[in-house]
Protein backbone atom coordinates (compact mmCIF):
# COMPACT_ATOMS: atom_id res chain seq x y z
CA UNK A 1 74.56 -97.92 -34.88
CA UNK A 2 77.89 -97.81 -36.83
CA UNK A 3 81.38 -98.80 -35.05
CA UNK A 4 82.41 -95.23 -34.35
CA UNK A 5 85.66 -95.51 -36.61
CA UNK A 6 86.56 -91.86 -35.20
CA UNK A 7 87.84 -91.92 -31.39
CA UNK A 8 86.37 -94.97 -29.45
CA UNK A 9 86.04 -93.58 -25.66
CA UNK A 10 86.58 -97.14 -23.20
CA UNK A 11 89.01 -99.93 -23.82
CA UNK A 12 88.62 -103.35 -21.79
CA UNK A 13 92.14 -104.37 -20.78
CA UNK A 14 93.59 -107.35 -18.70
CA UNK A 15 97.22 -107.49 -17.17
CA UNK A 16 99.37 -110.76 -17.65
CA UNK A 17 98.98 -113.39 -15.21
CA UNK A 18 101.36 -115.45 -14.01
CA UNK A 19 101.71 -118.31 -16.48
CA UNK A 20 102.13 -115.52 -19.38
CA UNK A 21 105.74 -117.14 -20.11
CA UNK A 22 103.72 -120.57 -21.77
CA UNK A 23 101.75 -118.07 -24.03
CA UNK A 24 101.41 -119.66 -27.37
CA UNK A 25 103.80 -118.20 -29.94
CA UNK A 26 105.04 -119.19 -33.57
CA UNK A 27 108.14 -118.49 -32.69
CA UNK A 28 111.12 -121.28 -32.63
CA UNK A 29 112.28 -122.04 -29.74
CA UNK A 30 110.21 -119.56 -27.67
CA UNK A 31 111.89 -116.72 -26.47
CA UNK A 32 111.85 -116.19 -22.65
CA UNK A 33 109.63 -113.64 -21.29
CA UNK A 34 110.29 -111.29 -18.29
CA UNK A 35 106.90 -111.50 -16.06
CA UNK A 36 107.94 -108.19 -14.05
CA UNK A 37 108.45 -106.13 -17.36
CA UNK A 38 105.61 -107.15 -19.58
CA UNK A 39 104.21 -105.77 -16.24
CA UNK A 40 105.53 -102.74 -16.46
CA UNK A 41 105.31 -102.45 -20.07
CA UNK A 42 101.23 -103.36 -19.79
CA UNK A 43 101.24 -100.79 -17.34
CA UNK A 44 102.37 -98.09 -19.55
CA UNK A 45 100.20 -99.48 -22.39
CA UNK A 46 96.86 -99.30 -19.75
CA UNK A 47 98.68 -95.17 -18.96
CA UNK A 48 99.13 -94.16 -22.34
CA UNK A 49 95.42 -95.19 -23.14
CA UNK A 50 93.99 -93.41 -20.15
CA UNK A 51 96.36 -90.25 -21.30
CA UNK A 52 94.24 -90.37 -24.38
CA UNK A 53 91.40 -90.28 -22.96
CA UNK A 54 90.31 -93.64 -22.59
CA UNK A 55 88.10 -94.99 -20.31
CA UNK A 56 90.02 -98.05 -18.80
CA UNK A 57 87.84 -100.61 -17.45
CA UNK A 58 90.08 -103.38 -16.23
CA UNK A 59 89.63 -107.17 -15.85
CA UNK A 60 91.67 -109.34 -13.09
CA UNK A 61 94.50 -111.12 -14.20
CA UNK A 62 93.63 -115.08 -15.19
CA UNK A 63 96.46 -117.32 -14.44
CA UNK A 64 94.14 -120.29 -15.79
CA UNK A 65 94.92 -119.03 -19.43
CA UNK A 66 98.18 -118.26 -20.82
CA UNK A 67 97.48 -116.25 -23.77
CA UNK A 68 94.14 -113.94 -21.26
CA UNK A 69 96.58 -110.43 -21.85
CA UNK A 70 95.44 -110.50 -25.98
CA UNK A 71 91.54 -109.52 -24.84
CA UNK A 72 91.36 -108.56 -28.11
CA UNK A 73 90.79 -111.88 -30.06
CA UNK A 74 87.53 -112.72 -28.01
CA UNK A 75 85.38 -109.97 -28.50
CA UNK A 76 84.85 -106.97 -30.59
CA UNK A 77 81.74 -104.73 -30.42
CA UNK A 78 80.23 -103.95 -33.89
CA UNK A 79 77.40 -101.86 -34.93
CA UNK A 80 75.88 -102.00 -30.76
CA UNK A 81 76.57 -105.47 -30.27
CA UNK A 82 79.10 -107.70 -28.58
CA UNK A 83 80.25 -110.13 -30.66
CA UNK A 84 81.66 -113.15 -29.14
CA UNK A 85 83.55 -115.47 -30.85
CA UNK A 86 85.13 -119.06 -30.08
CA UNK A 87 88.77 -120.26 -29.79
CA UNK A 88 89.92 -122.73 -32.65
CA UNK A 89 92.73 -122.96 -29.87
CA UNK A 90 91.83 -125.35 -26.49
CA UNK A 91 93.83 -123.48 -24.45
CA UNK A 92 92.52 -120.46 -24.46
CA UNK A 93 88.90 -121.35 -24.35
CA UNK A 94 87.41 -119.73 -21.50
CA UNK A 95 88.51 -116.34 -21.65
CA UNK A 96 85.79 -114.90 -23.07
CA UNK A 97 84.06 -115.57 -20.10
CA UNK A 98 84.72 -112.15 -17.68
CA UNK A 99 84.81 -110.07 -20.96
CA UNK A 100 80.93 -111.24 -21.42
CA UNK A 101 80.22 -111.03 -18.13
CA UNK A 102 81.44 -106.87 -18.16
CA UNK A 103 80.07 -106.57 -21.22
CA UNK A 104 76.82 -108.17 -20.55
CA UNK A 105 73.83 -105.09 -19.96
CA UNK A 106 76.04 -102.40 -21.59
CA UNK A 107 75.24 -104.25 -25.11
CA UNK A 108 73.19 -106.98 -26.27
CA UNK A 109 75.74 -110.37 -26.30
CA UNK A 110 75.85 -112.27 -30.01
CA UNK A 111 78.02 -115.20 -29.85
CA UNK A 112 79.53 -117.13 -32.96
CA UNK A 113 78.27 -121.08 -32.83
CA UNK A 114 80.79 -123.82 -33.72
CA UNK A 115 81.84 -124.81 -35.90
CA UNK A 116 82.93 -121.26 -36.12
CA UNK A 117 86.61 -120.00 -34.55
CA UNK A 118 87.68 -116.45 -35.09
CA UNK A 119 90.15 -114.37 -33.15
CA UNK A 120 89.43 -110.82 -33.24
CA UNK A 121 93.15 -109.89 -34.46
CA UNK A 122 91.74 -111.69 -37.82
CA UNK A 123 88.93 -109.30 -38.39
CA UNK A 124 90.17 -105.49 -40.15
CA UNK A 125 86.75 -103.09 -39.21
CA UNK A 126 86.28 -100.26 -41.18
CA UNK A 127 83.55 -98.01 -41.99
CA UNK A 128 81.47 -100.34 -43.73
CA UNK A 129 82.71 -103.53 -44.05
CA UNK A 130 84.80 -106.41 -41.86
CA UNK A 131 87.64 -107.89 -43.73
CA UNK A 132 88.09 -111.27 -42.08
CA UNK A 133 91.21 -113.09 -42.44
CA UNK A 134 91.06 -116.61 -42.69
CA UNK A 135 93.82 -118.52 -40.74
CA UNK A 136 94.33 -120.97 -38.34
CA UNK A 137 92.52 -119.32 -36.01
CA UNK A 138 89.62 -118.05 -38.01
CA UNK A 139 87.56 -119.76 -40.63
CA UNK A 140 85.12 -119.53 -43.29
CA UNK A 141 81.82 -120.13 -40.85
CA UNK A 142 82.71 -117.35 -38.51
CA UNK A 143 82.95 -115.11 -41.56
CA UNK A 144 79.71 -116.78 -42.87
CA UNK A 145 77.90 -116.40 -39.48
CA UNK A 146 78.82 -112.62 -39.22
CA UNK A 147 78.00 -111.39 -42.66
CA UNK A 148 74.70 -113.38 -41.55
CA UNK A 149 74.49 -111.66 -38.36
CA UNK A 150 75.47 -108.05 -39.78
CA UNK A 151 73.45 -107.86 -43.14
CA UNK A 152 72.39 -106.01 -44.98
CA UNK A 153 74.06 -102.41 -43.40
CA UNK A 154 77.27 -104.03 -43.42
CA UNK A 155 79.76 -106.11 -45.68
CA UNK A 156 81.53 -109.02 -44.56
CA UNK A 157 84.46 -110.13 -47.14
CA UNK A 158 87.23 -113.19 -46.25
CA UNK A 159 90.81 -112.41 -46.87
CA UNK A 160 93.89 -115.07 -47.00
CA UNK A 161 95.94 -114.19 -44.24
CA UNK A 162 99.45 -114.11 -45.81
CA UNK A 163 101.45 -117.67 -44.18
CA UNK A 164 104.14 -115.42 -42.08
CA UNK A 165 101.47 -114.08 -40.31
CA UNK A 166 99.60 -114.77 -37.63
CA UNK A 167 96.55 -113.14 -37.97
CA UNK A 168 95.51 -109.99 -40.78
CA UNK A 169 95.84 -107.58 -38.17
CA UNK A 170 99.50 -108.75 -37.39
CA UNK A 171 100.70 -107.05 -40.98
CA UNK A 172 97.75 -104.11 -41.14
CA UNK A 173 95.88 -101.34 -39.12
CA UNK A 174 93.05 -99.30 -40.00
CA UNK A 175 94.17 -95.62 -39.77
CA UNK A 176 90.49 -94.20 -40.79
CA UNK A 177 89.86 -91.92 -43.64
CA UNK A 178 90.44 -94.95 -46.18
CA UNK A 179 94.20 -95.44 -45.30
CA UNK A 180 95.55 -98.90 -44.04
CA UNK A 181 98.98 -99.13 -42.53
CA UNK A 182 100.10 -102.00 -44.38
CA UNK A 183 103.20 -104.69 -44.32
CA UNK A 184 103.92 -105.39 -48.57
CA UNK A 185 102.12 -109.10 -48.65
CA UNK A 186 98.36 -107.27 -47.83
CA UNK A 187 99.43 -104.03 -49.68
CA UNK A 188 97.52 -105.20 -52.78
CA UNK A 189 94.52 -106.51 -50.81
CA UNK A 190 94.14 -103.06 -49.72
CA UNK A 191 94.72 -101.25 -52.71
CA UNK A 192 91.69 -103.07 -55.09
CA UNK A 193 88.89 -102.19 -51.87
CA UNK A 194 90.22 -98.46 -52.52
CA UNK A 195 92.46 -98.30 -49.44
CA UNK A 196 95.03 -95.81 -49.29
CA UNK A 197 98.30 -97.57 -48.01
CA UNK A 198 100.57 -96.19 -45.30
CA UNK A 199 103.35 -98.55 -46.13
CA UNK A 200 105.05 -100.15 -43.10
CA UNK A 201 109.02 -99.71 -43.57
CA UNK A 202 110.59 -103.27 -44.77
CA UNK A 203 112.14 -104.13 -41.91
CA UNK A 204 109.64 -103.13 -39.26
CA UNK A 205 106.91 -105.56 -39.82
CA UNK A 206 105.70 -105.72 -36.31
CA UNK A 207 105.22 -102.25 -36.69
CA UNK A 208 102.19 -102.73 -38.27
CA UNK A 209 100.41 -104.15 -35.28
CA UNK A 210 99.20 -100.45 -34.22
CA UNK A 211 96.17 -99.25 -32.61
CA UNK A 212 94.08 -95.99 -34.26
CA UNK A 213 91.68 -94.13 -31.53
CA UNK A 214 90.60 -91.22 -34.38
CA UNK A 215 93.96 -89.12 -35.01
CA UNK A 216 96.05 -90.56 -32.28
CA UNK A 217 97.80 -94.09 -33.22
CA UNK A 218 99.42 -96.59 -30.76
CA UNK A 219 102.44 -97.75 -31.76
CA UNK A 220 105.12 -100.19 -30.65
CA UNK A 221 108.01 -98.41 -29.85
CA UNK A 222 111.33 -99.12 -31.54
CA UNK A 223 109.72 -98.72 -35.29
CA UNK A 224 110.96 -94.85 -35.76
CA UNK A 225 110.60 -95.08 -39.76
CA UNK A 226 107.32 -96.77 -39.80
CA UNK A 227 106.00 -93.79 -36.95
CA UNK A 228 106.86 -91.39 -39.33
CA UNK A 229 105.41 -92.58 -42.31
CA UNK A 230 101.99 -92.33 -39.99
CA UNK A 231 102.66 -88.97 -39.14
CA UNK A 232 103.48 -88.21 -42.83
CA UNK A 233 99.98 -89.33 -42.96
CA UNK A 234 98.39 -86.48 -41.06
CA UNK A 235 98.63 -88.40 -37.61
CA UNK A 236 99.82 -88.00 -34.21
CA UNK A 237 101.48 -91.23 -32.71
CA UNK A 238 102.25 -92.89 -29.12
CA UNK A 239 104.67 -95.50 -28.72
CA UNK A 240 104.74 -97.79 -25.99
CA UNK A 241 107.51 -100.84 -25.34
CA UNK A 242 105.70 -103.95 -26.38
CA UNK A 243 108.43 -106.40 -26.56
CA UNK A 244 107.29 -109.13 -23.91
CA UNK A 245 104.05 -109.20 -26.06
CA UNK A 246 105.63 -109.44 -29.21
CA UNK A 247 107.66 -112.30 -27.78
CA UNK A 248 104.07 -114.24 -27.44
CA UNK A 249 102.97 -113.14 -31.68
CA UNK A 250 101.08 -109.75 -29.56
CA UNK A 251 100.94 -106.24 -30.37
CA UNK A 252 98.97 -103.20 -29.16
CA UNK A 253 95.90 -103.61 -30.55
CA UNK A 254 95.65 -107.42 -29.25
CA UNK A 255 95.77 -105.78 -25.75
CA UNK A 256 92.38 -104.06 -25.61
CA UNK A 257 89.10 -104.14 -26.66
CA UNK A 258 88.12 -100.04 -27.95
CA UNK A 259 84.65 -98.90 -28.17
């Protein structure tokens, strides 16, 4: 069974807990993050999912681990299987563990072995193939264990993840149909695998952090030119205010797992 690339129908979500604020972040100094709006503004995210026609299954919030909001980097189901994969960072081992646990009897559980690390926001999916973008979160062995583990239906290739990001999916987003919304640094990755680039404007590079579901797009709000260079591509866009997530190196697709 193939990742349906066309309009997943349930997305795993989990609300910031309290300690949120100490979220890791590459950003210097840290900016300060209002608790009561990235509420709100996870809130709205969770809504405009559901208005889509998601089903929402939601997790409790996990004051034990900072970064627990960005679901996305733990897990990612591929081809009918949940694939788990381990932290390079200490802090936020241990959030995988209610995502397996909600996960475990709707699909059989595969979990990357150390020395492996891999967040999910390294790892492009499209049709056929996982791009995985090695950082300092993800490394060759994860990307050596999954083109193990997915072989022979589907291709597993490692990408260097450009240094001003934080992971691949921070400067790209699979649109479908062969079209990548890309920031310039990955543009030419994406052009020699045959990719069609929607080109994220200059100066909207978070804009690129953007979550397909088949013809509808997620997308931060604040990015107006980017937005319509998606809709130029035949595509309907959401945006939703992401800005205490983007204050922690998040985005909208690092808030859900889609399947």
């Amino acid at each position: 069974m193939r990742v349906d690339m066309n309009r997943p129908a349930r997305a795993i979500v989990r609300p910031p807990g309290k300690t949120y604020p100490r979220g890791l972040t590459r950003i210097d100094p840290p900016p300060p993050v209002d608790l009561a709006l990235a509420a709100r503004q996870h809130a709205g995210y969770v809504a405009a999912l559901r208005s889509l026609g998601l089903e929402v299954l939601d997790l409790p919030a996990d004051d034990a681990h900072p970064d627990a909001v960005f679901v996305q980097d733990r897990a990612a189901i591929v081809d009918g299987r949940a694939m788990v994969a381990p932290s390079a960072v200490e802090s936020r081992r241990g959030e995988e563990e209610p995502i397996v646990a909600l996960l475990d009897g709707r699909f059989p559980i595969v979990t990357l072995e150390r020395p492996a690390s891999l967040d999910w926001g390294d790892v492009l999916i499209t049709e056929d193939a996982l791009y995985v973008g090695l950082s300092e979160r993800s490394n060759r062995q994860a990307a050596e264990q999954l083109r193990e583990m997915l072989a022979p239906g589907r291709a597993v290739e490692t990408v260097p993840t450009p240094a001003d990001l934080l992971h691949l999916l921070s400067g790209c987003a699979y649109l479908g149909s062969g079209k990548l919304l890309s920031v310039e640094s990955l543009a030419p990755f994406a052009r020699e695998r045959g990719l069609e680039v929607v080109p994220v404007a200059p100066d909207e590079a978070l804009a690129a952090n953007a979550l397909a579901l088949g013809r509808d797009v997620v997308v931060p709000d604040g990015y107006p030119e980017t937005r319509r260079r998606i809709e130029a591509a035949g595509l309907r866009t959401v945006a939703v205010p992401v800005s205490e997530f983007e204050k922690r190196d998040g985005g909208v697709t690092c808030l859900s797992i889609v399947y």
